[in-house]
N, C-alpha and C. Protein backbone atom coordinates (compact mmCIF):
# COMPACT_ATOMS: atom_id res chain seq x y z
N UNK A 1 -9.27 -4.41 12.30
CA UNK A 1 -7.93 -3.89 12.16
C UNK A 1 -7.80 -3.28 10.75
N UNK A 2 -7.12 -2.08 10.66
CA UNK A 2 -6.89 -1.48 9.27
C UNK A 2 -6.00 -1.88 9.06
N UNK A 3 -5.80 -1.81 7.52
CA UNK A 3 -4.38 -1.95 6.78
C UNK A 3 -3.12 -1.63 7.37
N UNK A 4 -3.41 0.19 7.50
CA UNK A 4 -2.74 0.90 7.80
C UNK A 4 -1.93 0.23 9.33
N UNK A 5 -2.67 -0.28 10.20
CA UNK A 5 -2.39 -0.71 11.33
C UNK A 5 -1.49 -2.15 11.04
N UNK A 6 -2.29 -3.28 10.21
CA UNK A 6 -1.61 -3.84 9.64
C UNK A 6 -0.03 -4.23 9.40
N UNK A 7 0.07 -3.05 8.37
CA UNK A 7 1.24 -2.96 8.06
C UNK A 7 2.18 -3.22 8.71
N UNK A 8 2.84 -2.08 9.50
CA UNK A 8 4.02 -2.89 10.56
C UNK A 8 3.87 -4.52 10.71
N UNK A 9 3.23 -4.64 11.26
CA UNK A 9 2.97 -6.54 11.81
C UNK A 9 3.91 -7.35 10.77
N UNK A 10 2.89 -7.11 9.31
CA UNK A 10 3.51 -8.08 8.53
C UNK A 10 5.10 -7.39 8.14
N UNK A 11 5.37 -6.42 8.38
CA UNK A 11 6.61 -6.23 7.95
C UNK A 11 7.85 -6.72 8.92
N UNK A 12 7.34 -6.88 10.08
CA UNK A 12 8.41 -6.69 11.24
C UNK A 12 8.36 -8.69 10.97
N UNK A 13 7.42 -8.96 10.70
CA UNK A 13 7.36 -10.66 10.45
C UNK A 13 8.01 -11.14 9.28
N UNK A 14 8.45 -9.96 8.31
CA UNK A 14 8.88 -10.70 7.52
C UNK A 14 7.57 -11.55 6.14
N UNK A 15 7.07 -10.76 6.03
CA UNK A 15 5.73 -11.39 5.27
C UNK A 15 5.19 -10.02 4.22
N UNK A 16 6.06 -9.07 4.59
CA UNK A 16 5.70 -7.74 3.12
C UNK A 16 7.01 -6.81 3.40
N UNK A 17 7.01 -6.27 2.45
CA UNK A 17 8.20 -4.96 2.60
C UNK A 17 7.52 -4.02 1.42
N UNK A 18 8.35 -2.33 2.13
CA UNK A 18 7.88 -1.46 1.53
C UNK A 18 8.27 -2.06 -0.11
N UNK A 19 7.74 -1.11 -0.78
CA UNK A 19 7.77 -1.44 -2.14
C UNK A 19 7.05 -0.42 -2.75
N UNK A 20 8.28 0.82 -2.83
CA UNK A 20 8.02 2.65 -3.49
C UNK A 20 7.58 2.12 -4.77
N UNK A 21 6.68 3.86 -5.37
CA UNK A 21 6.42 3.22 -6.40
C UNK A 21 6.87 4.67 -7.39
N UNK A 22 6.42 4.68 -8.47
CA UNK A 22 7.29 6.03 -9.56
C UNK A 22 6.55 7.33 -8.86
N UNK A 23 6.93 8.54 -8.90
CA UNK A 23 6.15 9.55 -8.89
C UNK A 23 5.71 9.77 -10.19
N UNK A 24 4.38 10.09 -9.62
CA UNK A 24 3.33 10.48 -11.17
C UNK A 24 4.00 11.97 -11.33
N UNK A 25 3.52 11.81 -12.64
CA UNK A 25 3.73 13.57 -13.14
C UNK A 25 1.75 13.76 -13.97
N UNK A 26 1.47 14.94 -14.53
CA UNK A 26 0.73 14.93 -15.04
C UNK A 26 0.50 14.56 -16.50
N UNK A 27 -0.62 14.22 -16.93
CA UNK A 27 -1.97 14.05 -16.42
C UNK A 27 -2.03 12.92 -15.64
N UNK A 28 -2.70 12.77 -14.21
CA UNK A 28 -2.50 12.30 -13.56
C UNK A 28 -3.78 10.91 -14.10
N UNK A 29 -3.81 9.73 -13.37
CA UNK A 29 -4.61 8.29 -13.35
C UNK A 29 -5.77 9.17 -12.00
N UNK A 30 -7.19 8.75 -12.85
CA UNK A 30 -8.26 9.52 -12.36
C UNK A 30 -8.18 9.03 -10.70
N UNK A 31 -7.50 7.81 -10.20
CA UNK A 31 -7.70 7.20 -8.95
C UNK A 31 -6.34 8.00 -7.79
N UNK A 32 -5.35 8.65 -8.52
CA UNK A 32 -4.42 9.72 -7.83
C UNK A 32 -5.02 10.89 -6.83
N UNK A 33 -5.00 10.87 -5.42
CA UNK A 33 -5.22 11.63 -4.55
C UNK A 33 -3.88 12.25 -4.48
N UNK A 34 -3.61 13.38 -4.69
CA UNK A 34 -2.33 14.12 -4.34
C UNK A 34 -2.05 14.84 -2.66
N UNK A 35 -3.36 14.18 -1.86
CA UNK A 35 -3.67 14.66 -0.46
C UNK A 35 -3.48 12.81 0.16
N UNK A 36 -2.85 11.99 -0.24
CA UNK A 36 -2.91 10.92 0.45
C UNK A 36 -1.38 10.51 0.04
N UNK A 37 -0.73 9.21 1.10
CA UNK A 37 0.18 8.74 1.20
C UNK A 37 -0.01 7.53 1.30
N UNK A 38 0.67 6.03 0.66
CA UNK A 38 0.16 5.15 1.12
C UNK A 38 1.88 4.55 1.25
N UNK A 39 1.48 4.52 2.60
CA UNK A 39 2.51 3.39 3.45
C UNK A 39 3.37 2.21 2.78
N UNK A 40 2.87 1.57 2.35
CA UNK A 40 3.18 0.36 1.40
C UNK A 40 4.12 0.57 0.37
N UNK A 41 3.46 1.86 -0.23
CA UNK A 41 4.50 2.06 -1.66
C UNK A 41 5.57 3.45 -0.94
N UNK A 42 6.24 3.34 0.21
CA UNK A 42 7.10 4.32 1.08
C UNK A 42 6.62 5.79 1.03
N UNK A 43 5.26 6.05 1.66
CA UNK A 43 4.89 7.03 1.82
C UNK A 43 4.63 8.35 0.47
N UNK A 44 4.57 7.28 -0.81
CA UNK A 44 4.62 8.53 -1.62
C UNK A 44 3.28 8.59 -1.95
N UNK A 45 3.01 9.42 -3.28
CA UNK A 45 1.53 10.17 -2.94
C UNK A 45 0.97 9.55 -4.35
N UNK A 46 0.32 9.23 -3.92
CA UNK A 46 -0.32 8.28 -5.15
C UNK A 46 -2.27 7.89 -4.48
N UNK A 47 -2.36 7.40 -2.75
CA UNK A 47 -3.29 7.31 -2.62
C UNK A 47 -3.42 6.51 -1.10
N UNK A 48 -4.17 6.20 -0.66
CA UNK A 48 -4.37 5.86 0.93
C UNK A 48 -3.61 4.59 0.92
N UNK A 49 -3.01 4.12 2.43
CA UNK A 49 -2.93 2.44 1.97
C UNK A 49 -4.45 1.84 2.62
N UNK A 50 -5.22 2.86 3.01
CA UNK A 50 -6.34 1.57 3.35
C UNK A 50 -6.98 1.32 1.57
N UNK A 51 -7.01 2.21 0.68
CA UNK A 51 -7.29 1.89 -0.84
C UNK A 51 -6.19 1.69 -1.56
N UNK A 52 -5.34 1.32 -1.14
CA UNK A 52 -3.94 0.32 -1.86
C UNK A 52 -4.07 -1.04 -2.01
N UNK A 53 -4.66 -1.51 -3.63
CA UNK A 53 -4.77 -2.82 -3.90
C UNK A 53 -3.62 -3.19 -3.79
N UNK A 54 -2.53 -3.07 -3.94
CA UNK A 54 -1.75 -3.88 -4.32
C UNK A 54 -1.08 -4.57 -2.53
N UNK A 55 -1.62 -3.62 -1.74
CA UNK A 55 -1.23 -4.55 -0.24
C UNK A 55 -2.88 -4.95 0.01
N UNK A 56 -3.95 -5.04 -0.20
CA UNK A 56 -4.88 -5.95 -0.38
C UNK A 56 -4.84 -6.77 -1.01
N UNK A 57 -4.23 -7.13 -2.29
CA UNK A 57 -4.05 -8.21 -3.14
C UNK A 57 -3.02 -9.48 -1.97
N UNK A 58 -1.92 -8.43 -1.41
CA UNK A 58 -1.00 -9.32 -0.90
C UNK A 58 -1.58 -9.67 0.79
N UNK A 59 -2.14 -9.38 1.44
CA UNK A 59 -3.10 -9.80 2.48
C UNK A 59 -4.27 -10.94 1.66
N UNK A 60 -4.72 -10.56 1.17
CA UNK A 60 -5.55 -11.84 0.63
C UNK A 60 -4.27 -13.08 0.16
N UNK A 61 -3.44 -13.11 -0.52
CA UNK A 61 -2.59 -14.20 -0.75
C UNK A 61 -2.09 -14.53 0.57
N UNK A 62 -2.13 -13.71 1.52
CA UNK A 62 -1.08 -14.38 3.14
C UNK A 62 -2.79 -15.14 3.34
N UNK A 63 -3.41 -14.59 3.23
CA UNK A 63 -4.54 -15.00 4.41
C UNK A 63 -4.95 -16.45 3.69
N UNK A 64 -4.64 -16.65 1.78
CA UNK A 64 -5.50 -18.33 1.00
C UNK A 64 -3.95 -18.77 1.72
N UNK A 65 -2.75 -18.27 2.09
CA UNK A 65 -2.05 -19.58 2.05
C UNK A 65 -1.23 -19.90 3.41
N UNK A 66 -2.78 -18.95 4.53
CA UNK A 66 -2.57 -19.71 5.86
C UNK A 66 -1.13 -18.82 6.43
């Protein structure tokens, strides 16, 4: 299962919510895809959510605490 797929589940459960994040301006952080969206942080453009640590960080904390 991907992230991306993911997502909904834990949201509709009550276990993550979106959580936007700033729009970059330039010079951009070398890890900024301006061709990707990540779900997690409300579709803005910063980078994939399957390479969005910060909803991997929070899947690993659901998954140590069961």
């Amino acid at each position: 299962m991907t992230y991306e797929d993911l997502l909904p589940s834990l949201i509709a459960n009550q276990m993550a919510v979106i959580s936007p994040r700033n729009i970059y301006q330039p010079p951009f952080p070398k890890w900024y895809n301006p061709d990707a969206t990540c779900a997690y942080h409300g579709k803005t453009l910063c980078h994939s959510t399957e390479q969005c640590l910060a909803l991997k960080h929070k899947v690993h904390h659901l998954i140590e605490a069961g």
